[in-house]
C-alpha atoms as a PDB file:
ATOM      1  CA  UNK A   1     -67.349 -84.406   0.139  1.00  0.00           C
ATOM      2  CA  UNK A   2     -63.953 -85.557   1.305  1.00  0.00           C
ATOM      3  CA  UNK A   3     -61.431 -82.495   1.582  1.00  0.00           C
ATOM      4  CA  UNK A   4     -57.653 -83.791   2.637  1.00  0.00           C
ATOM      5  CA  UNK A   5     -58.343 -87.069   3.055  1.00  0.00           C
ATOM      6  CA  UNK A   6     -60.804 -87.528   5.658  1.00  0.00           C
ATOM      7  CA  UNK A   7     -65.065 -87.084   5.960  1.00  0.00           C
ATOM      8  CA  UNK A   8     -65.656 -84.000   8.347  1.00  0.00           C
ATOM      9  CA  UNK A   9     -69.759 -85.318   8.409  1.00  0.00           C
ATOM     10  CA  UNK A  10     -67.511 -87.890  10.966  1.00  0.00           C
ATOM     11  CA  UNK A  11     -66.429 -85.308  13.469  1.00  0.00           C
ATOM     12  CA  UNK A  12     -68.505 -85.763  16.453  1.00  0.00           C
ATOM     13  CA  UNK A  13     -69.006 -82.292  17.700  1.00  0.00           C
ATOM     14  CA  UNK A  14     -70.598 -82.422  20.555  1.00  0.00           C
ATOM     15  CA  UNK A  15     -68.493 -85.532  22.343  1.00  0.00           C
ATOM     16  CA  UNK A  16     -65.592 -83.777  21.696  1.00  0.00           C
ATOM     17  CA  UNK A  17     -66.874 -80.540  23.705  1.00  0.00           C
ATOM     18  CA  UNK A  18     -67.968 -83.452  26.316  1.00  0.00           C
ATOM     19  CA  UNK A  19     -64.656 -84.322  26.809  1.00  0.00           C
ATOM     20  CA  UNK A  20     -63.250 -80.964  26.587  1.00  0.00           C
ATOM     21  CA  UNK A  21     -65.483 -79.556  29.344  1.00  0.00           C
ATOM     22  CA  UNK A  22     -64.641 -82.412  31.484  1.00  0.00           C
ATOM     23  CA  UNK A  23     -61.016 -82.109  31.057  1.00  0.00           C
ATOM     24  CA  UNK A  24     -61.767 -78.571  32.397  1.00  0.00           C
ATOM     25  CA  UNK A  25     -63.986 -79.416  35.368  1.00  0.00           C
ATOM     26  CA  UNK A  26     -61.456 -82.567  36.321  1.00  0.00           C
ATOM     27  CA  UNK A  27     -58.569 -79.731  36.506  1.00  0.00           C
ATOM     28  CA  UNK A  28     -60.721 -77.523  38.255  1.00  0.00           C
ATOM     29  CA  UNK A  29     -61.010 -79.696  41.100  1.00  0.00           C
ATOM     30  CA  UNK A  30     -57.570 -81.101  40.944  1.00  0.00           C
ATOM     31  CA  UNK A  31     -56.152 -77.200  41.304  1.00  0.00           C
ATOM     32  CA  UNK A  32     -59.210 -75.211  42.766  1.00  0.00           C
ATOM     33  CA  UNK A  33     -61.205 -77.194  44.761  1.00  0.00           C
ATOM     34  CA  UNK A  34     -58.965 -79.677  46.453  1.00  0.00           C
ATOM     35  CA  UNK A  35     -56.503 -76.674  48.312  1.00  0.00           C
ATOM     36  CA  UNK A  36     -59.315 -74.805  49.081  1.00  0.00           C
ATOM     37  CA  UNK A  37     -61.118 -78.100  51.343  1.00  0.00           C
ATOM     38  CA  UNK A  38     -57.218 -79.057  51.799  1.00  0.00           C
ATOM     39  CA  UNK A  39     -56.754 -75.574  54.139  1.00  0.00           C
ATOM     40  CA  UNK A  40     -59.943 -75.658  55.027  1.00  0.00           C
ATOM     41  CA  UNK A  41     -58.873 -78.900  57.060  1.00  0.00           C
ATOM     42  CA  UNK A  42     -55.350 -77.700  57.332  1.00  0.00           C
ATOM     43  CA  UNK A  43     -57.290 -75.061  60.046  1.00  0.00           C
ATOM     44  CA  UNK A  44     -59.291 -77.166  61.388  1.00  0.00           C
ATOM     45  CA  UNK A  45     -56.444 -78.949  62.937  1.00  0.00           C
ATOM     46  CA  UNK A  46     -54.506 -75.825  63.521  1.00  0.00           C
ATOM     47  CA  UNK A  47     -57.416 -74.721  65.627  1.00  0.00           C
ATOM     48  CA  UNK A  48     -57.287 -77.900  67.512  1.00  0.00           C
ATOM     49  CA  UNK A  49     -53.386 -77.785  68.270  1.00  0.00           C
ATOM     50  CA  UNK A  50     -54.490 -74.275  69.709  1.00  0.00           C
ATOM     51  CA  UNK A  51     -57.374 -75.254  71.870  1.00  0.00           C
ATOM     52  CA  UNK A  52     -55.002 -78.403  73.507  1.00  0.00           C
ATOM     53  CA  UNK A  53     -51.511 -76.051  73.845  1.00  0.00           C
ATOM     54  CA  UNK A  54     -49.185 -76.562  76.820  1.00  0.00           C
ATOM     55  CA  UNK A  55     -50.808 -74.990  80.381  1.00  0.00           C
ATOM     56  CA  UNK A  56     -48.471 -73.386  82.169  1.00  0.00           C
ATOM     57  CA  UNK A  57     -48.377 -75.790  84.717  1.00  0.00           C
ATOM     58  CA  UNK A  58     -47.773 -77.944  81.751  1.00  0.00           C
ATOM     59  CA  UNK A  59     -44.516 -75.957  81.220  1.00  0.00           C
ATOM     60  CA  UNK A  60     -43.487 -75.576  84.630  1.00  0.00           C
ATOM     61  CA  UNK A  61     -43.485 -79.301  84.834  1.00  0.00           C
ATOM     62  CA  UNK A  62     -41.279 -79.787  81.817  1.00  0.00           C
ATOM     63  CA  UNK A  63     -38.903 -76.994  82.969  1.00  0.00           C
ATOM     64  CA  UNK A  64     -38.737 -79.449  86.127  1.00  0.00           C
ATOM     65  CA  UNK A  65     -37.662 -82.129  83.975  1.00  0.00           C
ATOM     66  CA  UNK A  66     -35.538 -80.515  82.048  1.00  0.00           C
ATOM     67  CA  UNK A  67     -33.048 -79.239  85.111  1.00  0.00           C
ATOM     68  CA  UNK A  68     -33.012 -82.559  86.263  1.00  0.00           C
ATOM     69  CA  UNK A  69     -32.055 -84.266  82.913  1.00  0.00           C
ATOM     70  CA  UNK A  70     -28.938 -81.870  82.420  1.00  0.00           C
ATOM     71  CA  UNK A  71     -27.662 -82.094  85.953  1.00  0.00           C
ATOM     72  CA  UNK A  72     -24.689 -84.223  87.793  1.00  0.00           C
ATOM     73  CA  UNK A  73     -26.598 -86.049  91.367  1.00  0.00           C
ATOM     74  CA  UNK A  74     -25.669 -88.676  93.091  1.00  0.00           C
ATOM     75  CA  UNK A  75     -28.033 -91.832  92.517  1.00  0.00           C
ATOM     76  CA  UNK A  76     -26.438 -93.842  95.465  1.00  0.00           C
ATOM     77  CA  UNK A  77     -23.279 -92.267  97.298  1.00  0.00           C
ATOM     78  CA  UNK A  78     -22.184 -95.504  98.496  1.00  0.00           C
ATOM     79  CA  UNK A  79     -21.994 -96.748  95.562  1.00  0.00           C
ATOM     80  CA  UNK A  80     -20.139 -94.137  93.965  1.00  0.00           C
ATOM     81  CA  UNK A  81     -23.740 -94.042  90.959  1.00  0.00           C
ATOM     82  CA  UNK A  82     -24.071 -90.698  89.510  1.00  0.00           C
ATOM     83  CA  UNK A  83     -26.793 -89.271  87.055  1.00  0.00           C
ATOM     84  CA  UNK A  84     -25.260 -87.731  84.145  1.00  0.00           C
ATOM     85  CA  UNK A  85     -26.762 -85.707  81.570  1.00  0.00           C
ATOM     86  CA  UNK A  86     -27.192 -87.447  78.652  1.00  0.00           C
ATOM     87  CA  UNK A  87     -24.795 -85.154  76.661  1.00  0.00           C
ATOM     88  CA  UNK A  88     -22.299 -85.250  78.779  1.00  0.00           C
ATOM     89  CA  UNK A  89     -22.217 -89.332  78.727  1.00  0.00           C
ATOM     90  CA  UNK A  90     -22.484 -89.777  74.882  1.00  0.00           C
ATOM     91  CA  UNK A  91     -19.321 -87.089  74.962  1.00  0.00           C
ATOM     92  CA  UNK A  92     -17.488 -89.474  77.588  1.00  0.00           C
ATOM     93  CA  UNK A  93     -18.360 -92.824  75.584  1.00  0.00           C
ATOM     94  CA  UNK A  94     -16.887 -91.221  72.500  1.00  0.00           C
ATOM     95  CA  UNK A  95     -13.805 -89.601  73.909  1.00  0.00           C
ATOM     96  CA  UNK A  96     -13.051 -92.889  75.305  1.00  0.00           C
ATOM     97  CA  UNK A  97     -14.180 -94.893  72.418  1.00  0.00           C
ATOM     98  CA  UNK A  98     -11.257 -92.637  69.907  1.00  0.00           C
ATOM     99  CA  UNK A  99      -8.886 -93.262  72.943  1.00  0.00           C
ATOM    100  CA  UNK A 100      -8.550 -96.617  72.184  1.00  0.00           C
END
């Protein structure tokens, strides 16, 4: 009856398959069916980034914006007010900042 100590008539066969297969169905999900409706919404929004992409006129526009942010022009002559590029005036602070 008892063979090293323990009664194997105690071993409940089929709840320990139970948990075995759903050991096996939670890691199927965790690794095989999560990435797959992970990408699938991964291209969903891809294919929404595509449909709303820059016109051109879009681009022209920030080309526009972009010459006037990196050029010297005078804001008000009289007053001796320039625009500087942004660069250029961080560079200025900090050259005079370590000439202190």
């Amino acid at each position: 009856m008892s063979s090293g100590g323990y009664d194997r008539s105690e071993l409940n066969y089929p709840i320990i398959m139970g948990i075995v297969v759903a050991i096996a169905v939670f890691f199927a999900a965790v690794f095989i069916v999560l990435p797959i409706v992970y990408q699938a919404g991964f291209d969903q929004n891809l294919l929404h980034l595509e449909k709303n992409m820059p016109t051109p006129q879009l681009d022209a526009l920030r080309l526009k914006e972009s010459e006037v942010l990196t050029r010297f022009e005078w804001k008000n002559k009289a007053n001796q007010t320039v625009y500087v590029p942004i660069d250029v005036a961080m560079g200025t602070v900090v050259d005079d900042y370590r000439a202190r």
